[in-house]
Protein backbone atom coordinates (compact mmCIF):
# COMPACT_ATOMS: atom_id res chain seq x y z
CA UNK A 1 -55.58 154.55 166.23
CA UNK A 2 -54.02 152.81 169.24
CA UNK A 3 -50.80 150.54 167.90
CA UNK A 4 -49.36 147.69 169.91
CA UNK A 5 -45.69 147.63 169.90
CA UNK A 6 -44.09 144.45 169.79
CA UNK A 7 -40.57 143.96 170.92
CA UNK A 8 -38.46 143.15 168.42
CA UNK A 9 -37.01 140.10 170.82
CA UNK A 10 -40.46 138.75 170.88
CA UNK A 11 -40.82 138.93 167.08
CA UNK A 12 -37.83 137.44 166.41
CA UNK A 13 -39.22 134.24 168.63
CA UNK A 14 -42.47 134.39 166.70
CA UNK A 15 -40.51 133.97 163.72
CA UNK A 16 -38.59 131.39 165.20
CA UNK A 17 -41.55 129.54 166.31
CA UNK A 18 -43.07 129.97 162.59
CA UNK A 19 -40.19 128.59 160.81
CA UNK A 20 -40.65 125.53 163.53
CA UNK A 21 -44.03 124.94 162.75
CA UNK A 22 -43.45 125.08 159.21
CA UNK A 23 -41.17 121.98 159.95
CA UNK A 24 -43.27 120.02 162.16
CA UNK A 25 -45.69 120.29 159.72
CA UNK A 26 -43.60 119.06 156.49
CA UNK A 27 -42.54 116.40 159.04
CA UNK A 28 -46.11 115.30 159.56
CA UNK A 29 -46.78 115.54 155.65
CA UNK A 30 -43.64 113.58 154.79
CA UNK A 31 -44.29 110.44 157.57
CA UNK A 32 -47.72 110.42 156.10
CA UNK A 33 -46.35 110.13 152.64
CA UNK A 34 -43.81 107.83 153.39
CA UNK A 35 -43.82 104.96 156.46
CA UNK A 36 -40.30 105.72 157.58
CA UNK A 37 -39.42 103.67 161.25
CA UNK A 38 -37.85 105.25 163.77
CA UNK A 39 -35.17 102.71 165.36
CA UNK A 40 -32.31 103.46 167.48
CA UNK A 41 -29.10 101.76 166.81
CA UNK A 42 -26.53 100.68 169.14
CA UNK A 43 -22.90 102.46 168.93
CA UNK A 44 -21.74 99.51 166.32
CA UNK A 45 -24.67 100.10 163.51
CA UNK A 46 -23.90 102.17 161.19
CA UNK A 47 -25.67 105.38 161.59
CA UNK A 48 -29.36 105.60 159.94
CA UNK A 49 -28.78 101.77 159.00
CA UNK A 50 -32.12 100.96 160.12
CA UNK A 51 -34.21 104.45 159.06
CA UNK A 52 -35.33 103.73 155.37
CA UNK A 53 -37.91 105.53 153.60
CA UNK A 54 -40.70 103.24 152.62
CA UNK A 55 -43.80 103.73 150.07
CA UNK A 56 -45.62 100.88 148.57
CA UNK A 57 -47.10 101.56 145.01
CA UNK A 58 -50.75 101.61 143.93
CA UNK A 59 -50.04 98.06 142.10
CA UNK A 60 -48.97 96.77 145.51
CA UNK A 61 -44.69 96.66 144.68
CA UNK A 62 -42.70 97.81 148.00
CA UNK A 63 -40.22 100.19 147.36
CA UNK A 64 -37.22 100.89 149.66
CA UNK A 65 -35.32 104.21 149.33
CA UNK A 66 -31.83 104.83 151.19
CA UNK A 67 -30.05 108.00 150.48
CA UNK A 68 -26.48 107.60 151.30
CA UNK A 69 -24.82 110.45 148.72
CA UNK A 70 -21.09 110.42 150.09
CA UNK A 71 -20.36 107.43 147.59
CA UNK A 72 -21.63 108.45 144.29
CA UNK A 73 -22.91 105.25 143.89
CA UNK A 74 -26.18 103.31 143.04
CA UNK A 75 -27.25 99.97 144.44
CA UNK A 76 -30.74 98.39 143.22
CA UNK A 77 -32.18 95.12 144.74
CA UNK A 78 -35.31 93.42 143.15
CA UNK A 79 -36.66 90.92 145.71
CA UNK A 80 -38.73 88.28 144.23
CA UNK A 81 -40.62 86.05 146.91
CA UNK A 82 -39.97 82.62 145.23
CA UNK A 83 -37.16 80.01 145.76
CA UNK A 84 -35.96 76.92 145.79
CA UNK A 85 -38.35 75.65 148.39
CA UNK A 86 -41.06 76.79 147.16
CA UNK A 87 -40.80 73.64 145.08
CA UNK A 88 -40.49 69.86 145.44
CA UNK A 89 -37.12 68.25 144.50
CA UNK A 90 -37.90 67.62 140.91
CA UNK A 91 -38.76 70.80 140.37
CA UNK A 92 -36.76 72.98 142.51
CA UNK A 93 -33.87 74.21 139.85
CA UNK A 94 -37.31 76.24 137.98
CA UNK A 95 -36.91 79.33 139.54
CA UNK A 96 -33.13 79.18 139.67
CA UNK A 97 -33.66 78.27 135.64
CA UNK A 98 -36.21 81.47 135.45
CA UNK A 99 -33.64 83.85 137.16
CA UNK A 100 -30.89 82.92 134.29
CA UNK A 101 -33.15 83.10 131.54
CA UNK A 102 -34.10 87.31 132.52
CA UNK A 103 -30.90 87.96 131.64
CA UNK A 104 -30.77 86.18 127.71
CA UNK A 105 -32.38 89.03 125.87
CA UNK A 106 -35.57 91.53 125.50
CA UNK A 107 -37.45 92.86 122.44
CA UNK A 108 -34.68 95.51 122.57
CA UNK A 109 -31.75 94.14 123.51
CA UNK A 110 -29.74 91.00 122.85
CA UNK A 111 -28.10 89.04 125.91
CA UNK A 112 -24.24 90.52 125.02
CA UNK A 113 -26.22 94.26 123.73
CA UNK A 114 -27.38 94.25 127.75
CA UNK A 115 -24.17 93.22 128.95
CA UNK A 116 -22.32 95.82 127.09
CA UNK A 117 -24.83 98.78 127.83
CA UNK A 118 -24.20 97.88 132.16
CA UNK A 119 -20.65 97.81 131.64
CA UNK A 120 -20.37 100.21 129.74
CA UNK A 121 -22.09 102.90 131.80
CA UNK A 122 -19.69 100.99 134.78
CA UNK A 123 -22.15 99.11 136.26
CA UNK A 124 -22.47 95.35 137.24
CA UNK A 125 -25.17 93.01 137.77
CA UNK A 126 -26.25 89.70 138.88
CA UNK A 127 -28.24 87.78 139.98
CA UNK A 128 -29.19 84.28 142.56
CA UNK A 129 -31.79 81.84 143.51
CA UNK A 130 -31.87 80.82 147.10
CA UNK A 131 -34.05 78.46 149.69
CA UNK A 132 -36.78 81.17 149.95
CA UNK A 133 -35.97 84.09 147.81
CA UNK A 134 -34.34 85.49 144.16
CA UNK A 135 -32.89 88.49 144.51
CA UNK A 136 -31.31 90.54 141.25
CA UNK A 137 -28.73 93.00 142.24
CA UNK A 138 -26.70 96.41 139.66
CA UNK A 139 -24.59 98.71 141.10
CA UNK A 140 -23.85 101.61 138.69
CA UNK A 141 -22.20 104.91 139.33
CA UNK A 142 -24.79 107.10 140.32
CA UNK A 143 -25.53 109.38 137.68
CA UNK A 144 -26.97 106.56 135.55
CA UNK A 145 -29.49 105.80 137.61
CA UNK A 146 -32.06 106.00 135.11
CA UNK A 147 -30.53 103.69 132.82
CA UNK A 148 -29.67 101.12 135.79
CA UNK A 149 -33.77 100.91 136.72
CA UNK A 150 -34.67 100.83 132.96
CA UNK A 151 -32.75 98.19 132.58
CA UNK A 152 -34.02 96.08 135.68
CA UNK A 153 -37.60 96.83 134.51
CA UNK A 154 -37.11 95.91 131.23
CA UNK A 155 -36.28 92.16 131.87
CA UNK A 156 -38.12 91.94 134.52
CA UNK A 157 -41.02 92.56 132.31
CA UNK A 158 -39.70 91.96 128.49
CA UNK A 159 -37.37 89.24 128.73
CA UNK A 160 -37.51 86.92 125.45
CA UNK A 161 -37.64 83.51 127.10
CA UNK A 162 -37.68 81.92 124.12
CA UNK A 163 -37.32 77.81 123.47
CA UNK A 164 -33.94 78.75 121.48
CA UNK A 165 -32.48 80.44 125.01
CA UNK A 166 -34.32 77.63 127.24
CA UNK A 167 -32.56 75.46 125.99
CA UNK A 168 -29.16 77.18 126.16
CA UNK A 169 -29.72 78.39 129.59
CA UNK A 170 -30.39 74.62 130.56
CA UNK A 171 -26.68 73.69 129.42
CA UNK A 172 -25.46 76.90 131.04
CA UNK A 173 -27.04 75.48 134.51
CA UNK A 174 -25.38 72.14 134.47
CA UNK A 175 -22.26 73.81 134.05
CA UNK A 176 -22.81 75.84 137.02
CA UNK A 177 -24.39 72.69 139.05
CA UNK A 178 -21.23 70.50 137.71
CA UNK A 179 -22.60 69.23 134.91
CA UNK A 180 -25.67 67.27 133.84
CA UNK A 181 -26.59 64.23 135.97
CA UNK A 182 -26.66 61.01 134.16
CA UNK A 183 -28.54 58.59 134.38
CA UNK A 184 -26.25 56.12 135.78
CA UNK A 185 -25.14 58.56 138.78
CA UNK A 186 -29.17 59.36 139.29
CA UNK A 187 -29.52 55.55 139.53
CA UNK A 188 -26.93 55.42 141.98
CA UNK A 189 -27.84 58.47 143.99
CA UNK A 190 -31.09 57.62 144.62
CA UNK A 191 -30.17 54.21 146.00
CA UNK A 192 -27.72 56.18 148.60
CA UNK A 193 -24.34 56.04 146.68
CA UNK A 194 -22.94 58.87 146.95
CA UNK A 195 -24.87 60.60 149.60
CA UNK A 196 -23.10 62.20 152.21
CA UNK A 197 -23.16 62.34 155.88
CA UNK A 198 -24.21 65.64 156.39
CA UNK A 199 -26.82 64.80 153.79
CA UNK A 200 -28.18 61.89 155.42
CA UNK A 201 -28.20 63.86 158.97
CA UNK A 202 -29.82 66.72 157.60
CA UNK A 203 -32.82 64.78 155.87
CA UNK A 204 -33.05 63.08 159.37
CA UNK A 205 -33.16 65.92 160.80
CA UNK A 206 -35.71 67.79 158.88
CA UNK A 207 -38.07 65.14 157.57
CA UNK A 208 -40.68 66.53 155.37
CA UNK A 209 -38.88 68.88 153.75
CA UNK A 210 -37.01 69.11 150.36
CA UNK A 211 -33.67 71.13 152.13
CA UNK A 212 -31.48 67.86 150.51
CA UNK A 213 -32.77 66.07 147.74
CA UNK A 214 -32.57 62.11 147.90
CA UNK A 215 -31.71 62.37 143.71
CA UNK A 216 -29.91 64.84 141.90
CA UNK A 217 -31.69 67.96 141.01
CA UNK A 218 -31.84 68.70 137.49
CA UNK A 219 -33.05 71.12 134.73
CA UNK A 220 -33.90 68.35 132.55
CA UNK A 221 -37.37 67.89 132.25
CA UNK A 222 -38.04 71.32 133.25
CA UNK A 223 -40.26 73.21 130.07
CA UNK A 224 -40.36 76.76 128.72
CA UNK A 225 -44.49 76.42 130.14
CA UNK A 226 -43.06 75.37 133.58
CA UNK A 227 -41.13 78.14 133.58
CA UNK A 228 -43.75 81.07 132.28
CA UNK A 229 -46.48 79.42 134.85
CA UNK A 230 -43.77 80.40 137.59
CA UNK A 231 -43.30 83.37 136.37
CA UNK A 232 -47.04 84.44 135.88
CA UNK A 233 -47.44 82.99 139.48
CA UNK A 234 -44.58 84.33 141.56
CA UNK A 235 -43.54 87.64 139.51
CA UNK A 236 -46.20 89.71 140.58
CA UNK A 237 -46.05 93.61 142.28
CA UNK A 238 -47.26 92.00 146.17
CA UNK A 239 -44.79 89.48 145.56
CA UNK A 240 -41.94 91.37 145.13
CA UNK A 241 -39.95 94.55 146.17
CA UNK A 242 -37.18 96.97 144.86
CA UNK A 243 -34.43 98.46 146.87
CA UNK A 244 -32.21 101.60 146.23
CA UNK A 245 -29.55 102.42 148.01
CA UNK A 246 -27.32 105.45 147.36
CA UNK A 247 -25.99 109.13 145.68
CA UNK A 248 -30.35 109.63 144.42
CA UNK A 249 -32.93 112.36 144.97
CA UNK A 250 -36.10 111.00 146.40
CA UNK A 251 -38.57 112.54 144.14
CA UNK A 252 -36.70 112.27 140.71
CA UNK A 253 -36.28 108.30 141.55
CA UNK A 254 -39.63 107.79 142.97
CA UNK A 255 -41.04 109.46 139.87
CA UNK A 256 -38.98 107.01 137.98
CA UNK A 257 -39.81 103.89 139.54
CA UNK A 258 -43.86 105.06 138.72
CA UNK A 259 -43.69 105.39 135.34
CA UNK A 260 -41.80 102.04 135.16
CA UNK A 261 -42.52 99.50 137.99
CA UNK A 262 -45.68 101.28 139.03
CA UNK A 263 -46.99 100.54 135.59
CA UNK A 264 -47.04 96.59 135.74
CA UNK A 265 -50.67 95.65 136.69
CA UNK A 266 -51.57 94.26 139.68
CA UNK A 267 -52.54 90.51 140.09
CA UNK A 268 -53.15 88.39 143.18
CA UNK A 269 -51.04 87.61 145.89
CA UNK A 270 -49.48 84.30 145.76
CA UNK A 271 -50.04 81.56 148.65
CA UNK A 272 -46.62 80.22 149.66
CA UNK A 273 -46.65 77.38 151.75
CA UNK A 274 -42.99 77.20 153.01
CA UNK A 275 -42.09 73.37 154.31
CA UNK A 276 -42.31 73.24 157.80
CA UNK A 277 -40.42 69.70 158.68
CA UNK A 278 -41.71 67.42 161.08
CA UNK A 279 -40.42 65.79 164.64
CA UNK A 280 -37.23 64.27 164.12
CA UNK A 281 -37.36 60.90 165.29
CA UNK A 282 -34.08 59.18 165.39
CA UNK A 283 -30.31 60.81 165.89
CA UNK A 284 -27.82 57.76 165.29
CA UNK A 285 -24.77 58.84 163.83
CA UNK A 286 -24.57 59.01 160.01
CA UNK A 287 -21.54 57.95 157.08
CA UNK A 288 -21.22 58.54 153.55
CA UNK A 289 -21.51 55.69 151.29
CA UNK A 290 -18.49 55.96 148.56
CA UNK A 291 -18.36 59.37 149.64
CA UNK A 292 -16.00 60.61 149.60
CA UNK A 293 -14.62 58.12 147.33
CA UNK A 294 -10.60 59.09 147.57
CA UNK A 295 -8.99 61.64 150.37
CA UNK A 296 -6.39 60.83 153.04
CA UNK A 297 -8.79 63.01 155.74
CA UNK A 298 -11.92 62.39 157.28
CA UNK A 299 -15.00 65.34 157.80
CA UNK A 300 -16.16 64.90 161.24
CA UNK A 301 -19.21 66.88 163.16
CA UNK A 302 -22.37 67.16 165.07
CA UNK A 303 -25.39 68.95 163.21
CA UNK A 304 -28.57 70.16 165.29
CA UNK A 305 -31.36 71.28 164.00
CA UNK A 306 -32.37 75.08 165.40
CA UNK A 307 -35.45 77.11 164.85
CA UNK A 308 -36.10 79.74 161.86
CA UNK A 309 -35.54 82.89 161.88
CA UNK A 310 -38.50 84.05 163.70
CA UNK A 311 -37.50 82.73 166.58
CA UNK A 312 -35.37 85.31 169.28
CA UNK A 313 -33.34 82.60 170.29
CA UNK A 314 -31.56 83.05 166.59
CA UNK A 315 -29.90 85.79 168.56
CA UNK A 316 -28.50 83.90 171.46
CA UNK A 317 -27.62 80.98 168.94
CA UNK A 318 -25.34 83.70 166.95
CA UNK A 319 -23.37 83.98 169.68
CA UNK A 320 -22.99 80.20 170.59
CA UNK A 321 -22.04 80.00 167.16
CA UNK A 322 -19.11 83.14 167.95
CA UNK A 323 -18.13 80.72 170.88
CA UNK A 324 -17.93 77.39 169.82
CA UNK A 325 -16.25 78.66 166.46
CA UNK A 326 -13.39 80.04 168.38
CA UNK A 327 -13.92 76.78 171.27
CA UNK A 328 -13.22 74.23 168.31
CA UNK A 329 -10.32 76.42 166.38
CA UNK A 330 -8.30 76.79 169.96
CA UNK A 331 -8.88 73.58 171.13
CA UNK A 332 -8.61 71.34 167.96
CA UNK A 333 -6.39 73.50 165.68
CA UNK A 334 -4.36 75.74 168.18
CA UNK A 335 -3.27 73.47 170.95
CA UNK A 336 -3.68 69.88 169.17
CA UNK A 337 -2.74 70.77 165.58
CA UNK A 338 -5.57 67.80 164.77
CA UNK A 339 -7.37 70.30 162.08
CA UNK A 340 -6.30 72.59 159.56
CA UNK A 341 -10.26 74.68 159.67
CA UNK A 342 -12.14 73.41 162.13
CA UNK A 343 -15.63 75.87 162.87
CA UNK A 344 -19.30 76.21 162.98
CA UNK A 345 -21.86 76.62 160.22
CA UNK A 346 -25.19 78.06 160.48
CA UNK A 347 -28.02 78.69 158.18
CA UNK A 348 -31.32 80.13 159.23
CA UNK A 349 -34.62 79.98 156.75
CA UNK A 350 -38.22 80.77 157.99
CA UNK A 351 -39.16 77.68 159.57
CA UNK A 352 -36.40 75.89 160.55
CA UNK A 353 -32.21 75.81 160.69
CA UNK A 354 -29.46 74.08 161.07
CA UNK A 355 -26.31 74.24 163.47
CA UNK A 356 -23.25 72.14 162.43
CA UNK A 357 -19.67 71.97 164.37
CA UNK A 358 -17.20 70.53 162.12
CA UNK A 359 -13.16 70.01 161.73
CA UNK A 360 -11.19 68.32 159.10
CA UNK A 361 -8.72 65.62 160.62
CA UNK A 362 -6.91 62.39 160.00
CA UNK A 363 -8.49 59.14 160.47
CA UNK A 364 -6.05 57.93 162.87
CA UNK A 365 -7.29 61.23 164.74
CA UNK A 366 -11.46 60.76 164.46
CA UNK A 367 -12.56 60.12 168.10
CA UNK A 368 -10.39 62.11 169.59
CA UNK A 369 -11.61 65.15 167.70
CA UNK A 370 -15.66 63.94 168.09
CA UNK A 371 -14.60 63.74 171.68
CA UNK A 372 -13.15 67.48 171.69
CA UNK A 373 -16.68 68.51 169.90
CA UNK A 374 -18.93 66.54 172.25
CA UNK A 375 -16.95 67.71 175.47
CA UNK A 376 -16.95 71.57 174.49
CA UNK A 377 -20.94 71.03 173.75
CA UNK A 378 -21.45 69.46 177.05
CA UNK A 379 -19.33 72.61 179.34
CA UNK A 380 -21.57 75.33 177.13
CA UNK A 381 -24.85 72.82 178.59
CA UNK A 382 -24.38 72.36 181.65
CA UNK A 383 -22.16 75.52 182.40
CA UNK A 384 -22.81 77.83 179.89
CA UNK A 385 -19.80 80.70 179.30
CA UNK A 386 -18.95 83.47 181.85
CA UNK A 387 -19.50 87.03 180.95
CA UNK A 388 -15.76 87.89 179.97
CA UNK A 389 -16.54 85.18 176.85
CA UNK A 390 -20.00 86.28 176.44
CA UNK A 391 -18.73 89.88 176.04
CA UNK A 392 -16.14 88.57 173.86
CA UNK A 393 -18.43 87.04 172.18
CA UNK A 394 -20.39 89.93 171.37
CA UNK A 395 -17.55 91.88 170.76
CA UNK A 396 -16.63 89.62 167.63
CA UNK A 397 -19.87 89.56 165.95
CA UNK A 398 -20.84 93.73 166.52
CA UNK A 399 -17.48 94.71 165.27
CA UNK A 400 -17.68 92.11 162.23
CA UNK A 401 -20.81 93.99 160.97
CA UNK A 402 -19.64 97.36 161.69
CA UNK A 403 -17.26 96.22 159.00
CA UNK A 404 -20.07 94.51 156.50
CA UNK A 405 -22.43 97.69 156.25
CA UNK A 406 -19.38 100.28 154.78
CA UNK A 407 -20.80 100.16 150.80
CA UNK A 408 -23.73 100.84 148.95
CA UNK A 409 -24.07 97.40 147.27
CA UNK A 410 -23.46 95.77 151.38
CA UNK A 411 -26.09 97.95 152.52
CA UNK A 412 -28.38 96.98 149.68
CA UNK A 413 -27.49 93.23 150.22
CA UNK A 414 -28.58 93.49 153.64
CA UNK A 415 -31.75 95.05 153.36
CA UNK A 416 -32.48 92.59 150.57
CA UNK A 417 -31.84 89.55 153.01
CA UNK A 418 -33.90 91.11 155.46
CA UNK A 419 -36.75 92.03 153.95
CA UNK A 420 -39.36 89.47 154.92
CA UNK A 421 -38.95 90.36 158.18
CA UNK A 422 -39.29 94.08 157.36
CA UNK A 423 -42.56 93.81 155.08
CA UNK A 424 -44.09 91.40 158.30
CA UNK A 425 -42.84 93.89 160.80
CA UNK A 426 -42.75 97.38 159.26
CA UNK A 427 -38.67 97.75 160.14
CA UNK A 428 -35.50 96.14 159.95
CA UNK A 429 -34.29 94.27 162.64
CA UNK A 430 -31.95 96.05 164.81
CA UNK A 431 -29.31 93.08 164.96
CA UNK A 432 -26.58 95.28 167.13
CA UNK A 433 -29.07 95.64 170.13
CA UNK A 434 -30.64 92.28 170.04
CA UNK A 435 -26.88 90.99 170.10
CA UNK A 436 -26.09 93.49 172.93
CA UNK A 437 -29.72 92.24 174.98
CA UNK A 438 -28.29 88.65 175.54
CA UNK A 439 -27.63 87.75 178.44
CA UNK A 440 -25.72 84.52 180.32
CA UNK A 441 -29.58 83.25 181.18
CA UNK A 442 -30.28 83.28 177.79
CA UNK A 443 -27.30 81.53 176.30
CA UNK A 444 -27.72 78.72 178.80
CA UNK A 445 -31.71 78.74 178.39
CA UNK A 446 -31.10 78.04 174.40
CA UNK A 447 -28.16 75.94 174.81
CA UNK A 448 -29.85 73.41 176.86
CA UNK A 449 -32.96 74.01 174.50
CA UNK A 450 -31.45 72.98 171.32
CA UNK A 451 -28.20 71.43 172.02
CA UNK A 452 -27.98 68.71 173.84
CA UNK A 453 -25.84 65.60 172.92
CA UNK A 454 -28.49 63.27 172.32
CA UNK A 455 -30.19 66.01 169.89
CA UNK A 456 -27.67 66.28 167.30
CA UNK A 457 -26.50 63.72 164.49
CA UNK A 458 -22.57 62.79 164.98
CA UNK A 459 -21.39 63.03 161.34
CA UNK A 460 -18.41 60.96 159.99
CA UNK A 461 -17.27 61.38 156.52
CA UNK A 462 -15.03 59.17 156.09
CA UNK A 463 -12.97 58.45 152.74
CA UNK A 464 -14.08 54.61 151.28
CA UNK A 465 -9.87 54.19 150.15
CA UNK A 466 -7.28 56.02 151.02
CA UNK A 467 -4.60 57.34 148.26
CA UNK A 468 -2.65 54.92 150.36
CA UNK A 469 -4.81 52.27 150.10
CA UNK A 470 -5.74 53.00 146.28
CA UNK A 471 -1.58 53.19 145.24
CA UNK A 472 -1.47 49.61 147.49
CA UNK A 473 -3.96 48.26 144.91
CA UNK A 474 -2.84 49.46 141.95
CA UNK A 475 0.66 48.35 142.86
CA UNK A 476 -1.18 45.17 143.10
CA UNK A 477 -2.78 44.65 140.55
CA UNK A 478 0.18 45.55 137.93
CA UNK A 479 2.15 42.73 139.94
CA UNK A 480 -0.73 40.55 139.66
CA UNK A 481 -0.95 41.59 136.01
CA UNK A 482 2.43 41.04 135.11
CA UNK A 483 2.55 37.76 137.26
CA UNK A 484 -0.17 36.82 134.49
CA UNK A 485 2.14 38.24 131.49
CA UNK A 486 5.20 36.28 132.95
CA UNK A 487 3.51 33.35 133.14
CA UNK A 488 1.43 33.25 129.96
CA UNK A 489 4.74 34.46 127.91
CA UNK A 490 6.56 31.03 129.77
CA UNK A 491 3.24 28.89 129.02
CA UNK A 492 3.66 29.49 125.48
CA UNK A 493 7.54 29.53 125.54
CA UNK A 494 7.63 25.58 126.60
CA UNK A 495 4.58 24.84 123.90
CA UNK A 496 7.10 26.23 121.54
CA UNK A 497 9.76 24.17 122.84
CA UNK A 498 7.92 20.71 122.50
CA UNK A 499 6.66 21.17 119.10
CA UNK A 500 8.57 18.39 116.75
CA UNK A 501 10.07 21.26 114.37
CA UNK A 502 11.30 23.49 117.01
């Protein structure tokens, strides 16, 4: 029999190539299982930031899995695709009021029994409504990882929202809000008294949309039916999505999350119909009336309205926002001393945003500091920045969230905040290279898009009496009240004196 003798040399690369193939093809089997995107992140992301493992469950619930086991740690998000704006005014505290009342008790616990059995195992939770979202967040050490998604399925799905803790969680959300409206302050409110400037601006700005209320928004006539219709509505698998982030083992935790998420049934898909405002149509400058009531300072600003968050010029408008924020503090604060905080505020939601340069100052100092605002606006317009400031720039906001992505629970809180734009995209959005991509053409491109003078709303927030001006009343009217007493007490003194007897 005739043998072929293989070199051992080539064997060993056989093997080699075996043990390769092998890989490849658990790999292949492992992307098919799970949709994991590649993405390549600048210097300044963490590394892996942006490569999650993703599966979505037979009942249609997303599930995002992060392994991260240096930190023996456990970070869970629920994402729940209902918020504040999903609502009209009078209505808009019911899914804020539906997020409090998951944590007041299930068929198995008590509200203080669920407290107890998180803190105990060191864990913490919470919880918050925003424009567009809820989001319920526990971070536990690791090991009790079970108990941590037990827990967040069991009030997700066996809460006790009884009438009893309704109507306790109602009080517990005016104390959070300030207390409950009355009737008299509604009265007022909705006939402008006490409405802000930046109020007023902003409903300008947006009209059609519910972003500022013209009343108060209250729990009041809010039911334990409202409240169970949102839930049935809005708390369903499509709708929402759960996040772990963490010291886990994929297959132990995605056999978990089956036998308890993967187990509520699936129901259909809400339709959310997020307010898209319409075209502004006037931008005269805006006061508060009685309000502020009492302060010695004055709030001054201009507020433009800036597109959503779909939008790629949110990426150049981050770093006008870098600029301007350290424009305002060194010209206003720094070489004036006119402000103690003066800055920029920006907030993004899906179909719209806002852009607002303010400083604090004294009203003997107003125009001068509009001026400052209005003049740095104008150079960024019509000059734009040069590259050492757009660098700069950059610089700030890269190294900022290289600093903002170093825990579990900020990792977790990230992905949370991004996830519409990961379930409509497949991925995260790479934030570090869209910063680094801007360029001088596109900073002056959106500057002159979205922030010209005559676009914004000049904001003055103005005290209606100075403590000044309130001590000069009082001081006259106790004069003015013991002018009175002095000359009532004489006034009866000389009847006295005339009487016959006296």
């Amino acid at each position: 029999m005739l043998r072929l003798k293989i070199p051992n040399r080539v064997l060993r690369r056989y093997s080699r190539l075996s043990v390769v193939c092998c890989y490849l093809l658990a790999v292949a089997i492992c992307s098919a299982f799970f949709k994991t995107p590649t993405s390549f992140a600048s210097e300044y992301s963490p590394p892996g930031l942006y490569a999650v493992d993703h599966l979505t469950l037979d009942n249609g619930l997303d599930v995002i899995l992060k392994q991260r086991p240096g930190a023996h740690t456990l970070s869970l998000r629920l994402w729940v695709g209902v918020g504040m704006q999903d609502f009209e005014c009078e209505d808009q505290e019911t899914p804020h009021f539906l997020e409090h009342l998951l944590f007041t008790g299930t068929s198995k616990y008590s509200e203080a029994e669920l407290e107890h059995l998180v803190a105990d195992h060191g864990g913490s939770w919470n919880a918050y409504t925003g424009n567009e979202e809820t989001v319920y967040m526990l971070n536990i050490y690791s090991r009790y990882s079970d108990l941590a998604v037990h827990v967040l399925y069991e009030i997700l799905t066996d809460s006790t929202i009884s009438e009893e803790n309704v109507n306790t969680s109602r009080e517990i959300i005016y104390r959070e809000v300030g207390g409950k409206p009355s009737s008299v302050r509604q009265w007022f409110r909705l006939r402008g008294f006490g409405v802000n400037g930046t109020e007023k601006a902003v409903i300008k700005l947006l009209p059609g949309v519910d972003y500022v209320c013209e009343g108060l928004r209250t729990a009041d006539h809010i039911t334990r039916q409202d409240i169970l219709d949102t839930y049935k509505r809005y708390y369903v698998p499509d709708n929402m999505a759960l996040i772990v982030v963490g010291d886990f083992e994929i297959k132990p935790m995605l056999d978990l999350i089956e036998q308890t998420f993967g187990q509520i049934p699936a129901t259909s898909t809400p339709e959310r119909k997020l307010p898209v405002p319409g075209k502004a149509t006037s931008f005269a400058a805006e006061t508060g009336t009685l309000s502020p009531l009492l302060s010695n300072d004055a709030v001054i600003g201009i507020i433009y309205r800036i597109p959503g968050f779909w939008s790629d010029d949110i990426f150049p408008l981050m770093i006008i926002e870098q600029y301007l924020d350290f424009r305002l503090s060194e010209e206003i604060r720094i070489k004036r001393g006119l402000s103690y905080g003066p800055g920029v505020w920006r907030e993004t939601l899906s179909n719209f945003g806002l852009l607002s340069l303010y400083a604090d100052v004294d009203l003997d100092d107003i125009a001068e500091a509009i001026n400052i605002i209005k003049t740095e606006i104008k150079k960024l317009v019509e000059v734009s920045m040069d590259s050492e400031l757009l660098h700069k720039s950059k610089m700030k906001i890269l190294l900022q969230n290289v600093q903002g992505y170093e825990s579990n629970s900020q990792i977790a809180n990230y992905y949370a905040a991004d996830y519409v734009y990961f379930k409509e995209k497949g991925h995260f959005q790479n934030v570090e290279e869209k910063i680094e991509a801007v360029t001088l053409e596109d900073i002056k491109r959106v500057a002159q898009k979205y922030l010209s003078l005559d676009a914004g709303v000049v904001i003055y927030e103005k005290p209606s009496l100075t403590y000044t001006q309130l001590y000069l009343l009082l001081s006259i009217l106790v004069m003015a009240l013991s002018g009175i007493a002095v000359y009532l007490y004489l006034k009866a003194h000389r009847r006295i004196r005339k009487r016959p007897d006296a």
